[in-house]
N, C-alpha and C. Protein backbone atom coordinates (compact mmCIF):
# COMPACT_ATOMS: atom_id res chain seq x y z
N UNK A 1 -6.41 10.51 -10.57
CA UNK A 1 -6.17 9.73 -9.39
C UNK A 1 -4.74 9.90 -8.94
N UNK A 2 -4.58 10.52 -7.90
CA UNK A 2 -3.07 10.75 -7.39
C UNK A 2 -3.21 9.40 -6.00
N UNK A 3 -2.60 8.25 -6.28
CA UNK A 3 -2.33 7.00 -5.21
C UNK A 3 -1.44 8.45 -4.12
N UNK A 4 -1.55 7.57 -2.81
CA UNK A 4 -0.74 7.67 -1.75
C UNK A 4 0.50 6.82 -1.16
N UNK A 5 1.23 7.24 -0.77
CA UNK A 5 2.03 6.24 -0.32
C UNK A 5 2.20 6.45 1.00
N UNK A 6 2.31 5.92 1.81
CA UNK A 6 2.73 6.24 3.52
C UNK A 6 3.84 5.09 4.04
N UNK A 7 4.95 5.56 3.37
CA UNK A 7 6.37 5.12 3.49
C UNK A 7 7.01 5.99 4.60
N UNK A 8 8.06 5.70 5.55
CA UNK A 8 8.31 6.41 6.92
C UNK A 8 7.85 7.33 6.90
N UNK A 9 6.84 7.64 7.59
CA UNK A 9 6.23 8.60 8.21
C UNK A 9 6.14 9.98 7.04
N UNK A 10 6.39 10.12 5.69
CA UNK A 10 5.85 10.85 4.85
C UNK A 10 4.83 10.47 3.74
N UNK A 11 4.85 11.53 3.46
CA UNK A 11 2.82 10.64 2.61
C UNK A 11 3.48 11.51 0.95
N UNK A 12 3.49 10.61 0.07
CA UNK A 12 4.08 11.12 -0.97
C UNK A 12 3.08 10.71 -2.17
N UNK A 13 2.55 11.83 -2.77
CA UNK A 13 1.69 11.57 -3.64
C UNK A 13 2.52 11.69 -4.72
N UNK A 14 2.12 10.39 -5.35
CA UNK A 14 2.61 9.75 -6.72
C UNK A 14 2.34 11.03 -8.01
N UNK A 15 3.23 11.36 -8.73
CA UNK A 15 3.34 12.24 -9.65
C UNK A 15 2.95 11.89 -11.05
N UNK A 16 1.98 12.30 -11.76
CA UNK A 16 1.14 11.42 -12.63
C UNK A 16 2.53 11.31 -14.02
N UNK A 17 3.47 11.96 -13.87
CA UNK A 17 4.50 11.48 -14.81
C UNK A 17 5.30 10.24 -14.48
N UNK A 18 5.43 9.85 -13.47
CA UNK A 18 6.39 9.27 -12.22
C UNK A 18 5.72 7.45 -12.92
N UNK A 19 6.91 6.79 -12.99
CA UNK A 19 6.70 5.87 -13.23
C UNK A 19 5.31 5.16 -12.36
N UNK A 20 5.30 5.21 -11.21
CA UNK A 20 4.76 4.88 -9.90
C UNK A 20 3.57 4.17 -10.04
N UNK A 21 2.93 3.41 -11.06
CA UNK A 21 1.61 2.69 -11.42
C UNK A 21 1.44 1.01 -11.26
N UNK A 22 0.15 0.93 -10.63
CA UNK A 22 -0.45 -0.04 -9.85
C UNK A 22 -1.32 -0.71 -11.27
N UNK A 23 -0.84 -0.15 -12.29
CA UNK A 23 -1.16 -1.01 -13.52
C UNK A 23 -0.64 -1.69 -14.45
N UNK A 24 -1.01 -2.92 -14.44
CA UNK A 24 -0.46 -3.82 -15.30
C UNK A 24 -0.74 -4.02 -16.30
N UNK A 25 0.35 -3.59 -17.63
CA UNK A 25 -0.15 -2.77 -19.15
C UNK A 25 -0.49 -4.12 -19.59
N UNK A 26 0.14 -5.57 -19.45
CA UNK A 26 -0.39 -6.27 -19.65
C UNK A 26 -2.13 -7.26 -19.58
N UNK A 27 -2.39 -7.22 -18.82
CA UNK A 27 -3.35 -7.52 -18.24
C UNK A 27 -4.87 -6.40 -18.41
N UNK A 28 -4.17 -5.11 -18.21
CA UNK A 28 -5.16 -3.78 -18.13
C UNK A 28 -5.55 -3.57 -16.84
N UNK A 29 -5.23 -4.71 -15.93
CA UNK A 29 -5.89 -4.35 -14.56
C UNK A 29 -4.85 -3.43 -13.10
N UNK A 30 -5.55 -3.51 -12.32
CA UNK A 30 -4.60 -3.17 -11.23
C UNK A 30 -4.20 -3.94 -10.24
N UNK A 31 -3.35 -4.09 -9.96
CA UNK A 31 -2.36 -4.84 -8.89
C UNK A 31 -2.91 -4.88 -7.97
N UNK A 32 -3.76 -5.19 -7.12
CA UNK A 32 -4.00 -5.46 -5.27
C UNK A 32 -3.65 -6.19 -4.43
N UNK A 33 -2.68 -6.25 -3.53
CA UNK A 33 -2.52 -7.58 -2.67
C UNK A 33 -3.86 -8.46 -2.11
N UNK A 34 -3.23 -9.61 -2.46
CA UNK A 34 -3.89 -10.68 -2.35
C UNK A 34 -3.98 -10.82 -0.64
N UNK A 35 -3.39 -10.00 0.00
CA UNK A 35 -3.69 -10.11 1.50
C UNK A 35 -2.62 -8.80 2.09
N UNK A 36 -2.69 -8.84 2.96
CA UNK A 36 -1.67 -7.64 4.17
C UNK A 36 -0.41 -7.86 3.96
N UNK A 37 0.54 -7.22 3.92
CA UNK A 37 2.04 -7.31 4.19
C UNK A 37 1.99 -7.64 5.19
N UNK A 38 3.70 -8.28 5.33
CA UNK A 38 3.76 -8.33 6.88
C UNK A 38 3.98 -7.07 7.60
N UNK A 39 3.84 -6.31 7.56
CA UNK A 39 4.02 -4.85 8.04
C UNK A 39 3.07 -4.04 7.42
N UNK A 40 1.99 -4.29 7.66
CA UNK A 40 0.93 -3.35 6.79
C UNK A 40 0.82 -2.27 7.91
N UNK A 41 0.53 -1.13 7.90
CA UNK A 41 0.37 0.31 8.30
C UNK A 41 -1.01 0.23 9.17
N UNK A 42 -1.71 -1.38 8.71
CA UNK A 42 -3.36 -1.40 9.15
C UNK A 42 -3.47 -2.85 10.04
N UNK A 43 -2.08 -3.13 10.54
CA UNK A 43 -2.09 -4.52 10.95
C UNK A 43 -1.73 -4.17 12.70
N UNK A 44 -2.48 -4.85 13.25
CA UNK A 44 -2.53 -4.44 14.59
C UNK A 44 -0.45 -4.15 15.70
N UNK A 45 -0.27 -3.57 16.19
CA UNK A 45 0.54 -3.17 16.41
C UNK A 45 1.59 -2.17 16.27
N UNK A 46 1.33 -1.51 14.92
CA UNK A 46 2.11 -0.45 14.57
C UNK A 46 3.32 -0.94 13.89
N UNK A 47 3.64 -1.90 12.75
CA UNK A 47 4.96 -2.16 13.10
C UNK A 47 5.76 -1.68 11.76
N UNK A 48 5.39 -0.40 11.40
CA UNK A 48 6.08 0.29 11.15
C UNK A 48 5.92 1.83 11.63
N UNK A 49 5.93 1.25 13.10
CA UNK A 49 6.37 2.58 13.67
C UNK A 49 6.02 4.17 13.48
N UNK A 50 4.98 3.91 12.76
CA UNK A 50 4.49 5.39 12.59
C UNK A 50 4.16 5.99 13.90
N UNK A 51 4.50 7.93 13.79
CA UNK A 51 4.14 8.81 14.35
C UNK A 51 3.29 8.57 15.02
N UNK A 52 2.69 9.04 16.20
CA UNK A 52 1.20 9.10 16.58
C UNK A 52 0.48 9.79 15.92
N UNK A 53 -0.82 9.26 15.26
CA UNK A 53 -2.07 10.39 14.43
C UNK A 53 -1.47 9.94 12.98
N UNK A 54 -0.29 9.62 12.43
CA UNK A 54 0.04 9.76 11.18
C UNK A 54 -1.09 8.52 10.47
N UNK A 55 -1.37 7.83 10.67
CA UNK A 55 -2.06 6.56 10.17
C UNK A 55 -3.52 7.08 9.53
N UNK A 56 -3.82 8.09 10.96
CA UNK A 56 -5.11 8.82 10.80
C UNK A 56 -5.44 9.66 9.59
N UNK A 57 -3.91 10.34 9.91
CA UNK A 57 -3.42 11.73 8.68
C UNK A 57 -3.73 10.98 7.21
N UNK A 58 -3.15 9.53 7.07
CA UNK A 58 -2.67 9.00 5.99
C UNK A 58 -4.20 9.03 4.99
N UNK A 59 -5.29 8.14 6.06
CA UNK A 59 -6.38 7.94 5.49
C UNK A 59 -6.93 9.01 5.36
N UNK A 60 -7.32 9.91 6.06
CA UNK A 60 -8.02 11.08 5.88
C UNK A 60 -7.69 12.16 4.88
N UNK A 61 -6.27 11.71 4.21
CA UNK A 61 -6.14 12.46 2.85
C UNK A 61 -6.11 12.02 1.75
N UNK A 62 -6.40 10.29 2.03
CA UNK A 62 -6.36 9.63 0.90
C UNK A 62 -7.87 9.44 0.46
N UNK A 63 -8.94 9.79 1.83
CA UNK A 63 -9.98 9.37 1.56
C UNK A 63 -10.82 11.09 0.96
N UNK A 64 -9.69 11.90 1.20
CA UNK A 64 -10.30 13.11 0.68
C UNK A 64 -10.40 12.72 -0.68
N UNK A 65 -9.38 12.36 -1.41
CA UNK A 65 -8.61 12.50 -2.51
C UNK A 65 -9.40 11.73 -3.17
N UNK A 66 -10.48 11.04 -2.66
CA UNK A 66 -11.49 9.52 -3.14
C UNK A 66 -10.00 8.33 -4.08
N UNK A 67 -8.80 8.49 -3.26
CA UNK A 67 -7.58 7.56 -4.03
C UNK A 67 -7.68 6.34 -3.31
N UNK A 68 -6.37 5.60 -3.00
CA UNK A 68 -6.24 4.69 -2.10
C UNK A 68 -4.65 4.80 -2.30
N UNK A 69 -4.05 4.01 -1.38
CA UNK A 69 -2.53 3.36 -0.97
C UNK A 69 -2.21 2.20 -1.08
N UNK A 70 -1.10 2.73 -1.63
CA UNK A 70 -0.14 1.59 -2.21
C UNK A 70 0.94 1.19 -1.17
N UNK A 71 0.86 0.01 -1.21
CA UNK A 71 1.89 -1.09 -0.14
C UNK A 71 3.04 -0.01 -0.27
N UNK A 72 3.71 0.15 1.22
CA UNK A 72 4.88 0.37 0.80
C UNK A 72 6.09 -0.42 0.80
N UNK A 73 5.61 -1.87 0.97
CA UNK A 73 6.15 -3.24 0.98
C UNK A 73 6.42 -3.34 -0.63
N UNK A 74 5.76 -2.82 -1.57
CA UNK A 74 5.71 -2.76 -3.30
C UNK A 74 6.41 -1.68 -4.18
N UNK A 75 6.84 -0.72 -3.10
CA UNK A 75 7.86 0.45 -3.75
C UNK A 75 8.75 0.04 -4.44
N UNK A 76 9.11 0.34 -5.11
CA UNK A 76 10.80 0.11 -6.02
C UNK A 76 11.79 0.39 -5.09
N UNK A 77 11.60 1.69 -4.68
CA UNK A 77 12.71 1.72 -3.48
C UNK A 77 12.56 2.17 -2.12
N UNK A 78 11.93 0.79 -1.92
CA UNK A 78 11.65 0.50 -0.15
C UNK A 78 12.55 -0.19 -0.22
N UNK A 79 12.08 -2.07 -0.58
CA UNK A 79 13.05 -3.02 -0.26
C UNK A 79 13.60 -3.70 -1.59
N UNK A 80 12.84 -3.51 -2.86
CA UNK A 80 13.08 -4.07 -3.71
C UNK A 80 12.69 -3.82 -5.34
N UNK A 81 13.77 -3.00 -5.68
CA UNK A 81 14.24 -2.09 -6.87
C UNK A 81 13.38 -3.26 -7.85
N UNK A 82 13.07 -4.28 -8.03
CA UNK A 82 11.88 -5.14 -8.66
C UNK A 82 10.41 -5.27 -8.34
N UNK A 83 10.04 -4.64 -7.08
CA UNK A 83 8.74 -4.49 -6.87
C UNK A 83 7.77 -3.72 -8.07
N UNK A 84 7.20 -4.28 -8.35
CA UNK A 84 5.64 -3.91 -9.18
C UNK A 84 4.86 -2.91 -7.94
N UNK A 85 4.24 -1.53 -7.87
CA UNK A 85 3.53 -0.78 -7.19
C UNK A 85 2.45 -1.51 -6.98
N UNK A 86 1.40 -1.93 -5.75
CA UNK A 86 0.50 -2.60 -5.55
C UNK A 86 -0.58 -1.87 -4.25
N UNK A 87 -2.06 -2.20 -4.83
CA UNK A 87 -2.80 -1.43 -3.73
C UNK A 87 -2.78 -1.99 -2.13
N UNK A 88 -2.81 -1.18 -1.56
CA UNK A 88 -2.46 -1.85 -0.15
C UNK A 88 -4.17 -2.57 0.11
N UNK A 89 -3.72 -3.74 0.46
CA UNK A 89 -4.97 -4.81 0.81
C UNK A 89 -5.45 -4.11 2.20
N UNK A 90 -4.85 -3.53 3.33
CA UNK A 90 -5.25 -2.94 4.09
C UNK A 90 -6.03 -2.17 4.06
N UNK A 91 -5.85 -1.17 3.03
CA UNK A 91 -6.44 -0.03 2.71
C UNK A 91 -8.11 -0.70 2.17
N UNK A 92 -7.83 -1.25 1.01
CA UNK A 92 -9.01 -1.34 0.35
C UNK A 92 -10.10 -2.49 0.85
N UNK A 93 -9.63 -2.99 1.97
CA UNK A 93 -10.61 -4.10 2.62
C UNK A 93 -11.64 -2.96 3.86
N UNK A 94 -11.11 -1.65 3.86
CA UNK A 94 -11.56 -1.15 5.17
C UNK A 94 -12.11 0.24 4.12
N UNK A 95 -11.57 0.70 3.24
CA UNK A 95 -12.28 1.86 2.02
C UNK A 95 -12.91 1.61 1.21
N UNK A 96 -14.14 2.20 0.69
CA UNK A 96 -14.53 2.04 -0.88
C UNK A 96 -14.30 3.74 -1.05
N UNK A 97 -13.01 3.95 -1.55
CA UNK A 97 -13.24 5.33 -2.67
C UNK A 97 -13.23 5.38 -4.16
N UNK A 98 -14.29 6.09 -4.62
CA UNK A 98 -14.35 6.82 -6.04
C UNK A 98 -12.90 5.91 -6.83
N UNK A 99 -11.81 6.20 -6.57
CA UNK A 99 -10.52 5.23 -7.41
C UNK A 99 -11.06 3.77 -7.89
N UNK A 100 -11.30 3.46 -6.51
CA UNK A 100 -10.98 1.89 -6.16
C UNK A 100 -12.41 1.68 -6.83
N UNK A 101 -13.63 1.88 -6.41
CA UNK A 101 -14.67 1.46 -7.51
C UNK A 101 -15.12 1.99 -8.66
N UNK A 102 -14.07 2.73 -9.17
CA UNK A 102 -13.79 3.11 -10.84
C UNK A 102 -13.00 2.09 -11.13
N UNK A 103 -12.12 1.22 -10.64
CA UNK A 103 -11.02 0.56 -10.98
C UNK A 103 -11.58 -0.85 -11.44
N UNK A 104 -12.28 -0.80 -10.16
CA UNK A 104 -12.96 -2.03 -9.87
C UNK A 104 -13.88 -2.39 -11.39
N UNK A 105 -14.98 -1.38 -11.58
CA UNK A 105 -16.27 -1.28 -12.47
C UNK A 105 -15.85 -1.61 -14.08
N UNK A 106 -14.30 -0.89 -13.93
CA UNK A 106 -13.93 -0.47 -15.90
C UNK A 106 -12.91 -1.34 -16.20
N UNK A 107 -12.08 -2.02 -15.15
CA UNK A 107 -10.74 -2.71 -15.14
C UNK A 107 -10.73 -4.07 -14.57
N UNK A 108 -10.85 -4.21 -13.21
CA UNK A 108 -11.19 -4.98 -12.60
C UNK A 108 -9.23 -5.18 -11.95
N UNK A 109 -9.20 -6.04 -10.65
CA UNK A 109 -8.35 -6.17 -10.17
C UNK A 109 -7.30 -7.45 -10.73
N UNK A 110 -6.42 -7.48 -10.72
CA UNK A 110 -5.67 -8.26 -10.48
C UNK A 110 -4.59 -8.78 -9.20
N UNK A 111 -4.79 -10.18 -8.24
CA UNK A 111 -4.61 -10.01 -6.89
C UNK A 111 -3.25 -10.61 -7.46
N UNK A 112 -1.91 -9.80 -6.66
CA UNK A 112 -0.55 -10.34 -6.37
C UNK A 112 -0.44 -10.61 -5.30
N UNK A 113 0.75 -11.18 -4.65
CA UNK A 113 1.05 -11.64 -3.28
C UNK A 113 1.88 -10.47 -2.92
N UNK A 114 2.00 -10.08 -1.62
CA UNK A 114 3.05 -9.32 -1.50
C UNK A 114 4.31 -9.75 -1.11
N UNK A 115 5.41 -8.74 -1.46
CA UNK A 115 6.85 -9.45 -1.70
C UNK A 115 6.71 -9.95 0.19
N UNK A 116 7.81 -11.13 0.04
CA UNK A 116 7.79 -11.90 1.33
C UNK A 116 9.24 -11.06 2.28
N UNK A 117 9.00 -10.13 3.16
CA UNK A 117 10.39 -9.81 3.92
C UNK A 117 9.70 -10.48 5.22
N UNK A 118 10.30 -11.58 5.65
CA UNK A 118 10.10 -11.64 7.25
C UNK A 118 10.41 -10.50 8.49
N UNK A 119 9.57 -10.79 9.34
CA UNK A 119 9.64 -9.49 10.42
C UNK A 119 11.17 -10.42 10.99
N UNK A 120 11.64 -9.45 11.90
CA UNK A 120 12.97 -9.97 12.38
C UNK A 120 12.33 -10.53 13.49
N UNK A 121 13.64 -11.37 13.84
CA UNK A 121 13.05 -12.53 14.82
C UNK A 121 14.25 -11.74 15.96
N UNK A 122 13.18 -11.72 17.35
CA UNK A 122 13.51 -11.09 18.31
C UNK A 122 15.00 -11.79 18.90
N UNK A 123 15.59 -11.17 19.49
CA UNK A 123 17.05 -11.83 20.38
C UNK A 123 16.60 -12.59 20.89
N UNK A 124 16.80 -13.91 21.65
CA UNK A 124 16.35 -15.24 22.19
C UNK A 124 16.28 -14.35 24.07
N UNK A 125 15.11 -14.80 24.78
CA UNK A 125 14.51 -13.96 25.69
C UNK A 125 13.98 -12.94 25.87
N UNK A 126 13.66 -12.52 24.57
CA UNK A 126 13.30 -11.37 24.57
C UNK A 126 11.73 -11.50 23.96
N UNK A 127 10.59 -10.69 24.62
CA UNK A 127 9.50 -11.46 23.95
C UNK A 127 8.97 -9.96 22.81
N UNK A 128 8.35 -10.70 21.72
CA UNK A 128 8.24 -9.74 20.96
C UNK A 128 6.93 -8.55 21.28
């Protein structure tokens, strides 16, 4: 299982040496958000600004790959060198691949919250 990531506009498949795991040695299970980031990649508006088509690109190689994606709200180094890697709730409310119901069947999930960054609050008159 090589996870995806779709962090600015590059798609970086996790390196099976690479710390980069959505598993919790404790538990045995895998990490899934318990709901959307505030900036999920699958949340209406775009608001992280991806490319045009890249969103498309993202799934269509993750769904080759029968993997799924990981928040990039949960990277270590997006926003927070303490983030735990976590499956993007976006992803897996709208996919069933081969990963995710192997994960599901032998492991089972464990739901986290995702880390809290508020969206910025627009200049006063300005509508968002």
């Amino acid at each position: 299982m090589k996870p995806v990531t779709g962090s600015d506009d590059e798609t970086v498949a996790a390196d099976p040496g690479h710390a980069l795991s959505v598993g919790d040695p404790v538990l045995g299970k895998s990490r899934l958000l318990s709901q959307q980031c505030d900036t999920c990649i699958f949340a209406p508006g775009n608001r992280m600004h991806l490319a045009p088509g890249r969103l498309h690109e993202l799934v269509n190689e993750t769904r080759c790959r029968e993997s799924f994606v990981i928040c990039h709200d949960t990277l270590p180094h997006y926003k927070d060198p303490e983030a735990k890697p976590a499956i993007c709730r976006g992803f897996a409310d709208r996919y069933s691949t081969q990963s995710l119901q192997l994960i599901e069947r032998l492991f089972g999930f464990i739901e986290v919250d995702p880390p809290h960054h508020p969206l910025p609050t627009p200049p006063e008159g300005v509508d968002p």
